[in-house]
N, C-alpha and C. Protein backbone atom coordinates (compact mmCIF):
# COMPACT_ATOMS: atom_id res chain seq x y z
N UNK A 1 15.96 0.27 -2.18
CA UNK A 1 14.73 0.01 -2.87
C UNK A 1 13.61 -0.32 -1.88
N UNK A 2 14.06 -1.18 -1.20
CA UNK A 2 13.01 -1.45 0.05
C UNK A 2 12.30 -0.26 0.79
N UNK A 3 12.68 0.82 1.05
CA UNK A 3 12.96 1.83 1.22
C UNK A 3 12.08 2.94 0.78
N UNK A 4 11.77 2.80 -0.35
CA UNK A 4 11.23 3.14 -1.29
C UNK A 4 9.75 2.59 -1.22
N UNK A 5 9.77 1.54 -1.52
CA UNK A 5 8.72 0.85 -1.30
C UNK A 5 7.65 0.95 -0.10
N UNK A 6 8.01 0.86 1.15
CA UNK A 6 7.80 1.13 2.09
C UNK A 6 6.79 2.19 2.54
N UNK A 7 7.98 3.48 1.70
CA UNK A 7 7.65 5.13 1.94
C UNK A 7 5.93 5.26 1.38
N UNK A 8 6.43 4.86 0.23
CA UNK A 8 5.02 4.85 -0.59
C UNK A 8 3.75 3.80 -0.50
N UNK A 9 4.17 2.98 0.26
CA UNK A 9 3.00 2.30 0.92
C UNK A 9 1.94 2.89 2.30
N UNK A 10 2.99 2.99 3.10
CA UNK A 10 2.62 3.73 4.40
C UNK A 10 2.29 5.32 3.55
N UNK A 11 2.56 5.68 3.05
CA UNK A 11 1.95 7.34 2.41
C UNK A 11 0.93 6.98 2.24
N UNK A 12 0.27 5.99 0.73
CA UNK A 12 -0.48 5.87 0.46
C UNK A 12 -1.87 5.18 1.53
N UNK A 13 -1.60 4.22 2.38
CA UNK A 13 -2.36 4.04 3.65
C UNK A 13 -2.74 5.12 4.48
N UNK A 14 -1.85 6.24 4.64
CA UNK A 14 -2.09 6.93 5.39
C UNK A 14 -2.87 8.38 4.75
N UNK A 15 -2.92 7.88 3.90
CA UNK A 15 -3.35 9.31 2.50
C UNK A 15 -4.79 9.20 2.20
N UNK A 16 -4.64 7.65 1.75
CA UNK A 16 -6.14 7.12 0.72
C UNK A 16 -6.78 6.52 2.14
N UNK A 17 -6.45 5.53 3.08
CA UNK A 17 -7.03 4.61 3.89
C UNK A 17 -7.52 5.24 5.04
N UNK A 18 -7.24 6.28 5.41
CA UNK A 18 -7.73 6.59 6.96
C UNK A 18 -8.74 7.06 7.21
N UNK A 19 -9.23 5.96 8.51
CA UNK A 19 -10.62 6.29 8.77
C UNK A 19 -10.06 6.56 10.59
N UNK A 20 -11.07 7.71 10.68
CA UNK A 20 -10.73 8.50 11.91
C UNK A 20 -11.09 7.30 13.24
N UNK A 21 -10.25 7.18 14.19
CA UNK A 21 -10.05 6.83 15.34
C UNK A 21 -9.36 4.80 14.86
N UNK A 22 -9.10 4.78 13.79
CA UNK A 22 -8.27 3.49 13.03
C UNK A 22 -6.73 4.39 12.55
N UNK A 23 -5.72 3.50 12.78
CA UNK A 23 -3.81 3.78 12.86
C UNK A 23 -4.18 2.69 11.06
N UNK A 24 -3.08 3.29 10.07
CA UNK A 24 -2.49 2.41 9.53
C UNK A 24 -1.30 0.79 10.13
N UNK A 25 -1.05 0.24 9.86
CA UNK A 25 -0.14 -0.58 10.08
C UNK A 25 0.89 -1.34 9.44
N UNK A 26 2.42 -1.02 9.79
CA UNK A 26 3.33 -1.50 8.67
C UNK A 26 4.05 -2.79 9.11
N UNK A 27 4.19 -4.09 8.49
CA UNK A 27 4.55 -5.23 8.64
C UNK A 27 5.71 -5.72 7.66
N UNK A 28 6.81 -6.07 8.07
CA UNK A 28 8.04 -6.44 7.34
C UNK A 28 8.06 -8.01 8.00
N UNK A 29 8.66 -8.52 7.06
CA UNK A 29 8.42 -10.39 7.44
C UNK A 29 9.81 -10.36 6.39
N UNK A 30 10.63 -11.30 6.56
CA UNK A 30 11.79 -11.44 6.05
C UNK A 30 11.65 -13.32 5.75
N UNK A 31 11.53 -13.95 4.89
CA UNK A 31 11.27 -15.22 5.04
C UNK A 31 12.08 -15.97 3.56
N UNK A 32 13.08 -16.40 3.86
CA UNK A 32 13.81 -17.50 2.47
C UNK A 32 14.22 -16.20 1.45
N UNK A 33 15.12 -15.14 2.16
CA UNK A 33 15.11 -14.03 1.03
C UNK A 33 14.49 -13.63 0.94
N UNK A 34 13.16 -13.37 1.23
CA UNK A 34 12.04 -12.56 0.41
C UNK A 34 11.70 -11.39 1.56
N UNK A 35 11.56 -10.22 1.30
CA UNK A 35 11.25 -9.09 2.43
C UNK A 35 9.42 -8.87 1.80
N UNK A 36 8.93 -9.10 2.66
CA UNK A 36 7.35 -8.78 2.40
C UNK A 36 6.95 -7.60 2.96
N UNK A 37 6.79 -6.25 2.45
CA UNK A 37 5.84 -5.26 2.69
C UNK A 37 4.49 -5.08 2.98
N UNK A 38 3.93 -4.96 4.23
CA UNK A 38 2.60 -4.97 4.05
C UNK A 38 2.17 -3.82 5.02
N UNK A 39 1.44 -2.98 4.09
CA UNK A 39 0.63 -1.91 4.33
C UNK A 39 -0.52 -2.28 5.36
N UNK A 40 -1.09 -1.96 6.38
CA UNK A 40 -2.76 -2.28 6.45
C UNK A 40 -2.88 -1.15 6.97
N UNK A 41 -4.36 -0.87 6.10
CA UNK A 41 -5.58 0.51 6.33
C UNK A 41 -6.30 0.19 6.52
N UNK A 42 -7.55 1.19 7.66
CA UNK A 42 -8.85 0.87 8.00
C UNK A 42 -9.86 0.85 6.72
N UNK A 43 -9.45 1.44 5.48
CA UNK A 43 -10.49 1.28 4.51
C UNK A 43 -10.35 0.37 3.69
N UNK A 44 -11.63 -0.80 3.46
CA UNK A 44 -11.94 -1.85 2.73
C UNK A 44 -12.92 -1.59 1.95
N UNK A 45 -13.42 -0.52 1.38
CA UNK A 45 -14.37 0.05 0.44
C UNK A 45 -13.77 0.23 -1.10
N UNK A 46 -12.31 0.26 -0.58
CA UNK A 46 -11.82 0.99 -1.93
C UNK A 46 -9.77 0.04 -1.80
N UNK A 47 -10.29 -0.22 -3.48
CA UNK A 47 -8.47 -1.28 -3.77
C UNK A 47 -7.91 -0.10 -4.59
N UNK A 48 -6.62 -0.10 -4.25
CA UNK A 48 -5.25 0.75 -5.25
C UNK A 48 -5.80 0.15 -6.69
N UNK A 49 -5.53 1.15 -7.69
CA UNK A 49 -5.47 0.79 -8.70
C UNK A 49 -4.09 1.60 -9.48
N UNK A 50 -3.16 0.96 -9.98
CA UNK A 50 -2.13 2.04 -10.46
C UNK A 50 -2.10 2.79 -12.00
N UNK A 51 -3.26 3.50 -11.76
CA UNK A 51 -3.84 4.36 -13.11
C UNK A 51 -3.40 5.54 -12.92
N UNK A 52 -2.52 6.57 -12.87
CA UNK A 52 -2.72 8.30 -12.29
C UNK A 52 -2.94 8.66 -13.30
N UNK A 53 -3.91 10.00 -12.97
CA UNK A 53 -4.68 10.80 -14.13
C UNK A 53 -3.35 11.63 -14.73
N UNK A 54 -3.12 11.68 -16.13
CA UNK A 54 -1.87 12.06 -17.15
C UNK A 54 -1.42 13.59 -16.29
N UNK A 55 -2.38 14.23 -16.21
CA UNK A 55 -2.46 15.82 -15.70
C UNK A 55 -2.11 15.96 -14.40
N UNK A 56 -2.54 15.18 -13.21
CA UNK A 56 -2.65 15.14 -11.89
C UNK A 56 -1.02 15.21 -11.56
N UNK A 57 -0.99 15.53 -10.06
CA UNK A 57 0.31 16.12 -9.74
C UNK A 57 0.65 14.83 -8.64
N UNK A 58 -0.34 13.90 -8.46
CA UNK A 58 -0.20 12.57 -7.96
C UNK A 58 -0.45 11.53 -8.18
N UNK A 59 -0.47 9.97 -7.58
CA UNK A 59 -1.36 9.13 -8.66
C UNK A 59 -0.08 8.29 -8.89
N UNK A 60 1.34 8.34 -9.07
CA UNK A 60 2.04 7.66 -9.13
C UNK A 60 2.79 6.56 -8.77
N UNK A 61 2.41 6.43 -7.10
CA UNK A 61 2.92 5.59 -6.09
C UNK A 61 2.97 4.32 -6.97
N UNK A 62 1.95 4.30 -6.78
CA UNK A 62 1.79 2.32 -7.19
C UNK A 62 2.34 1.88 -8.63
N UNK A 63 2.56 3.08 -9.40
CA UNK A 63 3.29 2.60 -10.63
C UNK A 63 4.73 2.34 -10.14
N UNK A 64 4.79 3.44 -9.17
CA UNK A 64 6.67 3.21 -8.92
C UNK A 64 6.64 1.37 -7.92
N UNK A 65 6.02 1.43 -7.50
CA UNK A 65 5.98 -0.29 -6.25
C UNK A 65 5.32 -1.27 -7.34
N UNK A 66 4.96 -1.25 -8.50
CA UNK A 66 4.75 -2.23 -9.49
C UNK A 66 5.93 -2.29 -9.98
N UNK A 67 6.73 -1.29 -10.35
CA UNK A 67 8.01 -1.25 -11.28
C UNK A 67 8.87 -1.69 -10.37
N UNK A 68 9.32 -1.57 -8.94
CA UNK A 68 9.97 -2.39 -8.05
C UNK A 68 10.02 -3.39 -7.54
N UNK A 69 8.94 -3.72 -7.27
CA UNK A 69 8.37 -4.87 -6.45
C UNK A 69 8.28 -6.01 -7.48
N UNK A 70 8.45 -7.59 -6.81
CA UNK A 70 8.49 -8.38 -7.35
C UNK A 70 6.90 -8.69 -7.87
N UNK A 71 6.22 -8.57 -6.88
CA UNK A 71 4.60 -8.68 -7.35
C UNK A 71 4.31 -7.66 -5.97
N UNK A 72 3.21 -7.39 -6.15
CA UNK A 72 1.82 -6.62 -5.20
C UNK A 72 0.53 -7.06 -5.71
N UNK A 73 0.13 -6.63 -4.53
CA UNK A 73 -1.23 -6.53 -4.75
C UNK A 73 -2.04 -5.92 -2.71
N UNK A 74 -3.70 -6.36 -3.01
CA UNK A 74 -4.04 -5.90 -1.98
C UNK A 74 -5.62 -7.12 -1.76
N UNK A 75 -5.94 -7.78 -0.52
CA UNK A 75 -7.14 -8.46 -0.48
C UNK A 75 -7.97 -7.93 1.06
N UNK A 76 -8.97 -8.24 0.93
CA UNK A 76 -9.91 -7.81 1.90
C UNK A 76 -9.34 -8.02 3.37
N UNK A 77 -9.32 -7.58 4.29
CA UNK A 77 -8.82 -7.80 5.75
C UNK A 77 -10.38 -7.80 6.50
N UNK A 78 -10.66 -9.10 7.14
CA UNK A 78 -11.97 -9.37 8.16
C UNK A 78 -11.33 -8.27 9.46
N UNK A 79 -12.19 -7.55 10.10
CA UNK A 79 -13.70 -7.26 9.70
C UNK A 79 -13.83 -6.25 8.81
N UNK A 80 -12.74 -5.04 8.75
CA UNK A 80 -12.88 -3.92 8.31
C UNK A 80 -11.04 -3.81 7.40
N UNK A 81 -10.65 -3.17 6.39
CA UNK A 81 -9.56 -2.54 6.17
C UNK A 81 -9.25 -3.56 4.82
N UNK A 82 -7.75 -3.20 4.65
CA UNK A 82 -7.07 -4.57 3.73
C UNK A 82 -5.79 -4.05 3.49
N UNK A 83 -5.03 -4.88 3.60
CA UNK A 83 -3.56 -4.91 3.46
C UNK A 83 -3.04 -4.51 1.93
N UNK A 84 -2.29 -4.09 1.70
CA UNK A 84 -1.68 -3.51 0.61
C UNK A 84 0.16 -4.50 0.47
């Protein structure tokens, strides 16, 4: 599952977030049981929302890492980007 999670984070960073001459960045923290996923992208203009259009042939990620994940979310990263 972790696994999973992961895939579709770093996709989605690397899909929706990239701004040319900025790397995504993937962070695993293991703390009291808990494995924390964290995405970071250079773009802070724009938050995941897990809506995909009914028709669209993508759009799904974040429904599947809501349905897995214990919680998510995403907040602003100083100066530029934000973690997922």
């Amino acid at each position: 599952m972790a696994s999973l999670l992961i895939t579709e984070l770093t996709a989605n960073a690397t899909l929706h977030g990239r701004v040319r001459g900025c790397h995504a960045r993937l962070a695993l923290t293991l703390t009291s049981g808990t494995l924390r996923i964290e995405a970071t992208e250079a773009r802070g203009d724009r938050f995941p929302v897990p809506a995909p259009d009914a028709d669209g042939e993508s759009g799904r990620g974040l429904l599947l890492v809501a349905s897995l994940a214990d919680a998510w979310g995403c907040e602003p990263h100083h100066p530029v980007g934000k973690p997922v």
